[in-house]
C-alpha atoms as a PDB file:
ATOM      1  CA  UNK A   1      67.579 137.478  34.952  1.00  0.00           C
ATOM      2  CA  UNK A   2      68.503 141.206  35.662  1.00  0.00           C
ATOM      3  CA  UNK A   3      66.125 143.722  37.317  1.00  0.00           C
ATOM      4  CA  UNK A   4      66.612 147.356  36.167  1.00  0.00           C
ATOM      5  CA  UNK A   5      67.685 149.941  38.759  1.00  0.00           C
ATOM      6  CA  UNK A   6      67.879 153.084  36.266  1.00  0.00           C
ATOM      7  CA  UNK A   7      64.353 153.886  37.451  1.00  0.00           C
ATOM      8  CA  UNK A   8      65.694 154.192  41.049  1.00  0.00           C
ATOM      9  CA  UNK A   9      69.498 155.797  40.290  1.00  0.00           C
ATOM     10  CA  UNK A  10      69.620 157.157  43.551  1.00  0.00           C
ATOM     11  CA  UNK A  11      72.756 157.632  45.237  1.00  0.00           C
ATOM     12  CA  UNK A  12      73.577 155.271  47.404  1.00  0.00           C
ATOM     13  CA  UNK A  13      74.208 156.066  51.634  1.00  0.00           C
ATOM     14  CA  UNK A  14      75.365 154.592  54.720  1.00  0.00           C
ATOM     15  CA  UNK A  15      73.337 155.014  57.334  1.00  0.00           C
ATOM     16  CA  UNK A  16      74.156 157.026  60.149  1.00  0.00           C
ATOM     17  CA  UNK A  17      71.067 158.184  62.275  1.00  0.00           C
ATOM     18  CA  UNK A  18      69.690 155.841  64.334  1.00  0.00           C
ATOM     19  CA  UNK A  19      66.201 155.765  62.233  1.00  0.00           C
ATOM     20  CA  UNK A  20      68.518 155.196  58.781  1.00  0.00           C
ATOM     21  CA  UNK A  21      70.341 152.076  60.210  1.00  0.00           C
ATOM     22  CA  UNK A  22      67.197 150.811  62.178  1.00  0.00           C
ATOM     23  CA  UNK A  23      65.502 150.515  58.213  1.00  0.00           C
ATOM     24  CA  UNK A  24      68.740 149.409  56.455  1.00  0.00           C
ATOM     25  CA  UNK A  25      69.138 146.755  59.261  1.00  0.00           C
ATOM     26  CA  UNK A  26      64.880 145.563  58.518  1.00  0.00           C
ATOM     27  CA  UNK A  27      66.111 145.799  54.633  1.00  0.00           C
ATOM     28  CA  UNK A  28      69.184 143.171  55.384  1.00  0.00           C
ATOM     29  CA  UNK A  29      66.917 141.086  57.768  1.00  0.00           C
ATOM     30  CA  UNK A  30      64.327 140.682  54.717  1.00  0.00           C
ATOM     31  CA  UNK A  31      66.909 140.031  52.199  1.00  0.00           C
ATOM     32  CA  UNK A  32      67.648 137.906  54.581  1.00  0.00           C
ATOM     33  CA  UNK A  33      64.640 135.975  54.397  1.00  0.00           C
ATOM     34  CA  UNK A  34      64.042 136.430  51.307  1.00  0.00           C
ATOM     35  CA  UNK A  35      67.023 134.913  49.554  1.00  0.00           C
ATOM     36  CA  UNK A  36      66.890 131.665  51.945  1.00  0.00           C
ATOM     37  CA  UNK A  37      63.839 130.987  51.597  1.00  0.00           C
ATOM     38  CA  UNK A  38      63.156 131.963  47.720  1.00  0.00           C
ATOM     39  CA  UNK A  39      66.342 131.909  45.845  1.00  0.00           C
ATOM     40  CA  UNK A  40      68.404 134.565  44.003  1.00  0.00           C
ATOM     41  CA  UNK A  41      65.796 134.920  40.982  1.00  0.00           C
ATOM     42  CA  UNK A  42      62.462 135.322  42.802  1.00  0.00           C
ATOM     43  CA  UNK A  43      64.372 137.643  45.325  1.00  0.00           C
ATOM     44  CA  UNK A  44      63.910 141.589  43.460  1.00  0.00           C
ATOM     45  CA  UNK A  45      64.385 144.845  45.445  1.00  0.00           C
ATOM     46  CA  UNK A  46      60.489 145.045  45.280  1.00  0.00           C
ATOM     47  CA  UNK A  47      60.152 141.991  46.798  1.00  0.00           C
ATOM     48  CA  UNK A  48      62.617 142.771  49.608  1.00  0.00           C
ATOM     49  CA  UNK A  49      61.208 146.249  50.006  1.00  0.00           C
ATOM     50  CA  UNK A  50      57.709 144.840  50.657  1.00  0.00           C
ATOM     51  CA  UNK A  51      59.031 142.231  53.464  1.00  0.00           C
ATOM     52  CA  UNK A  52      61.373 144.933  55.017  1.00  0.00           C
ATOM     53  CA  UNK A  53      57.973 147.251  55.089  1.00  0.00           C
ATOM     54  CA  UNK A  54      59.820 150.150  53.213  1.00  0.00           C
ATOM     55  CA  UNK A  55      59.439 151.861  50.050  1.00  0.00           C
ATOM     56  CA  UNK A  56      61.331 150.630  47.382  1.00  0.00           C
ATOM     57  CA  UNK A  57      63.380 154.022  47.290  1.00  0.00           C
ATOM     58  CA  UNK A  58      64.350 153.565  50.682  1.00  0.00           C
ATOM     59  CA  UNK A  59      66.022 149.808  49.527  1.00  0.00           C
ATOM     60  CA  UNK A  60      67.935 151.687  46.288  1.00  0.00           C
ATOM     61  CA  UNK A  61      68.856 154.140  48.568  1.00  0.00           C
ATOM     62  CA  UNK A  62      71.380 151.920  51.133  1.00  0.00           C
ATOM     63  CA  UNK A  63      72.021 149.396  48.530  1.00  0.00           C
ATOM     64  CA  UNK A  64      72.959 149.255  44.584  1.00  0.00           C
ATOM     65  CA  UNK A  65      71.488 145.658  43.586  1.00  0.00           C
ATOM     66  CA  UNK A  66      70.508 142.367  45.214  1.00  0.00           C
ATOM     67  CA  UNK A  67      74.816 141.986  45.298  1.00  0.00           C
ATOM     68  CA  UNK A  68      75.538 144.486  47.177  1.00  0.00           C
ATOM     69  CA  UNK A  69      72.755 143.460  49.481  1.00  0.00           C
ATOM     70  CA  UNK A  70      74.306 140.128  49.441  1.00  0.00           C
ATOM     71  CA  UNK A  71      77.833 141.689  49.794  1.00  0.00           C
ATOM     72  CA  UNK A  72      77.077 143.821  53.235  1.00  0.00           C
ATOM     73  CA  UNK A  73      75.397 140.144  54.490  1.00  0.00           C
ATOM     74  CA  UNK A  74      78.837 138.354  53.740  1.00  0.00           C
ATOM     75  CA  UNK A  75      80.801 141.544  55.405  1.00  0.00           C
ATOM     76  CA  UNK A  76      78.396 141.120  58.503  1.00  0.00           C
ATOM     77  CA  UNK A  77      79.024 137.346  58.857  1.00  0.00           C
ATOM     78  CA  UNK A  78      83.204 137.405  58.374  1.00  0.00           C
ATOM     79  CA  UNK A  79      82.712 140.150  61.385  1.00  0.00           C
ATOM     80  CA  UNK A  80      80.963 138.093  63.285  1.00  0.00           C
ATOM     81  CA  UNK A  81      82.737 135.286  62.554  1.00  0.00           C
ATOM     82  CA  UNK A  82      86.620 136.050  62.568  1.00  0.00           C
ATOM     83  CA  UNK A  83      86.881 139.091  64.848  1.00  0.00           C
ATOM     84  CA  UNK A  84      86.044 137.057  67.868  1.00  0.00           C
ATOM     85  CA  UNK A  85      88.601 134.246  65.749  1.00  0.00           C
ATOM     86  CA  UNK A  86      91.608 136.680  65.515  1.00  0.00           C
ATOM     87  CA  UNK A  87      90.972 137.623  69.354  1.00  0.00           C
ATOM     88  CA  UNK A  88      91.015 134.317  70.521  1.00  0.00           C
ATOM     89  CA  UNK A  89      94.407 133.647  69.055  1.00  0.00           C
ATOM     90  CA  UNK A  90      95.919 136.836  70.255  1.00  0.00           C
ATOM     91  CA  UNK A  91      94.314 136.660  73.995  1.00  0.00           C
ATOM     92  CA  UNK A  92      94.915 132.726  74.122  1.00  0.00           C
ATOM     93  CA  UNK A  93      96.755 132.096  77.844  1.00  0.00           C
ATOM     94  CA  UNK A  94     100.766 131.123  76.890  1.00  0.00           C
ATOM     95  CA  UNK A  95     100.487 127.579  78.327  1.00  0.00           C
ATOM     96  CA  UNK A  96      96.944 126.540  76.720  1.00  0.00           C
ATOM     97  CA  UNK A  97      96.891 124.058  74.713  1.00  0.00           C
ATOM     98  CA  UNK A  98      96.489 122.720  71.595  1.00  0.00           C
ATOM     99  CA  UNK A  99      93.180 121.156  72.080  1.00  0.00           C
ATOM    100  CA  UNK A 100      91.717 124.353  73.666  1.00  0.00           C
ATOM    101  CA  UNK A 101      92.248 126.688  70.441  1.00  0.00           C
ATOM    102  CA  UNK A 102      90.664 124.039  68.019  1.00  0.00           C
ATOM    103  CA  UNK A 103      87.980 123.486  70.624  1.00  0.00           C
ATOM    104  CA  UNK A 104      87.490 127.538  70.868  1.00  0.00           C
ATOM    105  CA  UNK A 105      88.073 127.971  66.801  1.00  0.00           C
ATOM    106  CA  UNK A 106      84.932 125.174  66.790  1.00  0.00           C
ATOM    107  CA  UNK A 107      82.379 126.839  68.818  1.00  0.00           C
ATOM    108  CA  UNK A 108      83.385 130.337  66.853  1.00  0.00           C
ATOM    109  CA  UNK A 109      82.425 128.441  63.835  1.00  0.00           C
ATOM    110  CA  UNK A 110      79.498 126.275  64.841  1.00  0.00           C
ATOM    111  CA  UNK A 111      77.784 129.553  67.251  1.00  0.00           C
ATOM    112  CA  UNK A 112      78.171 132.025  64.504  1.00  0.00           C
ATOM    113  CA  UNK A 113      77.388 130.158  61.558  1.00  0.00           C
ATOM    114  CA  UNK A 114      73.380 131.247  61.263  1.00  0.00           C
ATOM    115  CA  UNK A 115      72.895 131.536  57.395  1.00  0.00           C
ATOM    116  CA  UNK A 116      70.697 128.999  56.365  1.00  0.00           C
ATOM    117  CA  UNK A 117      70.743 126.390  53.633  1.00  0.00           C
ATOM    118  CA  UNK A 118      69.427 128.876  51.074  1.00  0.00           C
ATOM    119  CA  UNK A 119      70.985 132.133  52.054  1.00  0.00           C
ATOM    120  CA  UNK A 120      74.520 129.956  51.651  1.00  0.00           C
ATOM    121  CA  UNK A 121      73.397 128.182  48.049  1.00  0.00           C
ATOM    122  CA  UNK A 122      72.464 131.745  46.889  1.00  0.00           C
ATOM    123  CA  UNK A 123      76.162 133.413  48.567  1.00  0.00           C
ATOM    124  CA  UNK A 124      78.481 130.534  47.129  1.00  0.00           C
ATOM    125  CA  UNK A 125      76.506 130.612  43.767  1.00  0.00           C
ATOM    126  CA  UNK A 126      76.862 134.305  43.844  1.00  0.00           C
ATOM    127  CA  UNK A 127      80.664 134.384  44.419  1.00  0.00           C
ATOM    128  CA  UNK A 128      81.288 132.814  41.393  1.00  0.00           C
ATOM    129  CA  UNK A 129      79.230 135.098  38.733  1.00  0.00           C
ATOM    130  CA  UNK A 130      80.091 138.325  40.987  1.00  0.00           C
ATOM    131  CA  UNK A 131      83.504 139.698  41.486  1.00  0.00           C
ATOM    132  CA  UNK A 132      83.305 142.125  44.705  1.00  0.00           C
ATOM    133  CA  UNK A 133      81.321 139.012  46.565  1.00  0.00           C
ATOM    134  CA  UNK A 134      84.216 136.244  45.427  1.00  0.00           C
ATOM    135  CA  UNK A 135      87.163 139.470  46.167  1.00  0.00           C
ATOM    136  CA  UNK A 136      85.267 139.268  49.477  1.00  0.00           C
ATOM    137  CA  UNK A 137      84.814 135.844  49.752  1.00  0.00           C
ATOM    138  CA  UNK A 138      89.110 135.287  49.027  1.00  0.00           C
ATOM    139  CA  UNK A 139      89.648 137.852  51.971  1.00  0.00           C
ATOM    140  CA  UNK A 140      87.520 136.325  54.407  1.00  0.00           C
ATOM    141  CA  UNK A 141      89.495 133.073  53.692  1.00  0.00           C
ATOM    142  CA  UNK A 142      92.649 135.055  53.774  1.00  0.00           C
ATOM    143  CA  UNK A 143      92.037 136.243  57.617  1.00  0.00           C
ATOM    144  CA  UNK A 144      90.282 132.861  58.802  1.00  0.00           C
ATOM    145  CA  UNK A 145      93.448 131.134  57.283  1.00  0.00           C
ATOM    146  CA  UNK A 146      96.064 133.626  59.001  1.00  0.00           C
ATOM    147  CA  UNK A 147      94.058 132.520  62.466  1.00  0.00           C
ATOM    148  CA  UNK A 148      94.987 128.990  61.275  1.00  0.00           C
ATOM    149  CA  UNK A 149      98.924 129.736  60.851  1.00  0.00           C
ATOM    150  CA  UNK A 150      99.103 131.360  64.377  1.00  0.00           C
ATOM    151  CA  UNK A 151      97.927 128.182  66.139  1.00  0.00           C
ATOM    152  CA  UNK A 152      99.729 125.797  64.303  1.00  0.00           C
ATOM    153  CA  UNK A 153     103.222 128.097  64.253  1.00  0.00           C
ATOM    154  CA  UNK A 154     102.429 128.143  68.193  1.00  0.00           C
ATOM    155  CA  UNK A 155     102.164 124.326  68.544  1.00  0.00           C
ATOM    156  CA  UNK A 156     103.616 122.837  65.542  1.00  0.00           C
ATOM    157  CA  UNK A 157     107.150 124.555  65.599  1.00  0.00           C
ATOM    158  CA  UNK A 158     109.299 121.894  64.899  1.00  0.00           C
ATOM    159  CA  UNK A 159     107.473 120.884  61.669  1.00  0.00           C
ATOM    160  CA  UNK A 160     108.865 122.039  58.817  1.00  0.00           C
ATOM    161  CA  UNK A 161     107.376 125.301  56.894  1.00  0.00           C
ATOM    162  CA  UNK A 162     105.605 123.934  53.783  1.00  0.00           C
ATOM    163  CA  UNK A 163     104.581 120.954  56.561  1.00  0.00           C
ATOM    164  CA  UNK A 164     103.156 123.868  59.147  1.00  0.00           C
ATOM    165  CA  UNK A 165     101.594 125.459  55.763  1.00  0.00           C
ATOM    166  CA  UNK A 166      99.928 122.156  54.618  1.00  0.00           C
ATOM    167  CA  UNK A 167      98.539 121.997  58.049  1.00  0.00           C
ATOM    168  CA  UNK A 168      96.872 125.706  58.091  1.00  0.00           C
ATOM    169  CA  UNK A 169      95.599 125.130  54.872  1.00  0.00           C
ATOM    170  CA  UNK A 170      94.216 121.833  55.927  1.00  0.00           C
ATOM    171  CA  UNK A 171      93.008 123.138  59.213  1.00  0.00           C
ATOM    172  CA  UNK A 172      91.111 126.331  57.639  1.00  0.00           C
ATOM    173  CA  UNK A 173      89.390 123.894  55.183  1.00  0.00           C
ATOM    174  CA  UNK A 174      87.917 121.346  57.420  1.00  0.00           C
ATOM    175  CA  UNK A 175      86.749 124.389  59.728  1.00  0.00           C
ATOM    176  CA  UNK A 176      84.822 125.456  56.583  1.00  0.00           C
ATOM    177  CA  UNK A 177      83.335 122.071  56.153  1.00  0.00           C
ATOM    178  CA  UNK A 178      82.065 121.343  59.590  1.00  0.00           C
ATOM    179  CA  UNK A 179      80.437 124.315  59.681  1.00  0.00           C
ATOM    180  CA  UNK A 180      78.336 123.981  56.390  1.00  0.00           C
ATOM    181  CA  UNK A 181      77.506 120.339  57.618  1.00  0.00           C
ATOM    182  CA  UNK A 182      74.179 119.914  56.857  1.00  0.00           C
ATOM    183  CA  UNK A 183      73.940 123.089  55.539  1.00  0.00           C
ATOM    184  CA  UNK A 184      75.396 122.717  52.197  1.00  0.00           C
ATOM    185  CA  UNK A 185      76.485 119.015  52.660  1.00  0.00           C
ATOM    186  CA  UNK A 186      73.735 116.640  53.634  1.00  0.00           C
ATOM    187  CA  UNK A 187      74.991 114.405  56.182  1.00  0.00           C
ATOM    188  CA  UNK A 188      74.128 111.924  58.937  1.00  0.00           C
ATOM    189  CA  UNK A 189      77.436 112.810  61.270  1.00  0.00           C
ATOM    190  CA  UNK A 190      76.504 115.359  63.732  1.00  0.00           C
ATOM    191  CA  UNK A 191      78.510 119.076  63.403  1.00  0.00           C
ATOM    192  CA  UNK A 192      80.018 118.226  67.142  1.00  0.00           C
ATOM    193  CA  UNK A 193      80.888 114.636  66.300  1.00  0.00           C
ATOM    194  CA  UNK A 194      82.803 116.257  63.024  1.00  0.00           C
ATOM    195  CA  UNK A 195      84.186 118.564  64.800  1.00  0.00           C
ATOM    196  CA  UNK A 196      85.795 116.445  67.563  1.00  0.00           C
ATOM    197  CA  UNK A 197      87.476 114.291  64.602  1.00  0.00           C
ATOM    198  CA  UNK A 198      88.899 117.410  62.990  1.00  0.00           C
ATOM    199  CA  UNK A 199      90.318 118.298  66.740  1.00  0.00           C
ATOM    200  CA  UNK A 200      91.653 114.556  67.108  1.00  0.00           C
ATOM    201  CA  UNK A 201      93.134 114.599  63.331  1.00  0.00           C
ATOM    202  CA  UNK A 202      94.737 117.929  63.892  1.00  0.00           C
ATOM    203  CA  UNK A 203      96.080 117.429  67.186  1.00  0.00           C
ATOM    204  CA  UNK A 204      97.612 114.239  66.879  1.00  0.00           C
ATOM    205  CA  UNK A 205      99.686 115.705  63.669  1.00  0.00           C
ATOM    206  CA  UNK A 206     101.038 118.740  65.035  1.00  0.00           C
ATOM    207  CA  UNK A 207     101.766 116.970  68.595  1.00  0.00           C
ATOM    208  CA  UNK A 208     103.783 114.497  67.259  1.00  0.00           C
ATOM    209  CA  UNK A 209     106.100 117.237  65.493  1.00  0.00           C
END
């Protein structure tokens, strides 16, 4: 179901005084809320507006639709996510090891992974009806999976290429699984116990090579 916006065809801003990005940031923290704990349908821009405690001109005013809403809380999380990632593969000391990048790529992704069951149903479901959120979506893998090809070009030289690409690919996609377990994928292993399998598995491939 679609929720007209002609009646509020503002244009829309970014916020630059401290006042405008104190509101935008309540509007994002309600949306938020909102779309965790109610869904995509039963989340409107009048709904959001009346957690965030704005006016509903205010919402139209930072943000388009309920996507773009949804498309500045996927922006926040790959920021929060991979910029810390992409440091910790450029700052990484020369003779750490192997075990010590997975083990600091696993706390990135189990310390800054704060979504929620519902906010992550309503993003993934999203990404597939809305182009800009999957375009978004692809580039966040892109980066998280160009973290993955440092470490295992670092410690996995003497494996052939399409072997060392198998392995990034491999590596990136079992990151994104343990850290939607129990999130999106009911489960009985615990995230750390997952994790320190995914360590063992990757470790004992790459130092073998």
């Amino acid at each position: 179901m679609k929720h007209a916006t002609s009646a509020h065809a503002v244009r829309v801003r970014t916020p630059q005084q401290a006042r405008a990005r104190e509101k935008a940031g309540r509007v994002l923290a309600a949306a938020r809320h909102c779309f965790s704990t109610l869904g995509y349908e039963k989340t409107t821009m009048p709904v959001i507006a009346r957690r965030a405690r704005v006016s509903i001109g205010t919402v139209y005013s930072y943000f388009k639709d309920r996507d773009d809403i949804l498309l500045r809380i996927l922006n926040e999380h790959v920021t929060r996510v991979l910029e810390p990632a992409e440091k910790l593969v450029r700052t990484l000391p020369r003779d750490a090891t192997l075990r010590q990048a997975l083990e600091g790529l696993a706390r990135l992704a189990t310390h800054t992974h704060h979504g929620g069951a519902g906010l992550d149903h309503v993003l993934y479901a999203r990404a597939f009806l809305d182009p800009k959120l999957r375009s978004a979506g692809i580039q966040f893998r892109a980066r998280g999976l160009a973290v993955c090809r440092i470490i295992v070009r670092r410690h996995g030289a003497a494996l052939p290429a399409r072997e060392r690409e198998a392995a990034a690919q491999l590596l990136i996609g079992m990151l994104e699984f343990c850290s939607h377990l129990g999130v999106l994928y009911p489960t009985t292993v615990p995230q750390g116990r997952a994790f320190a399998v995914l360590i063992d598995m990757v470790a004992a491939y790459l130092e073998k090579a």
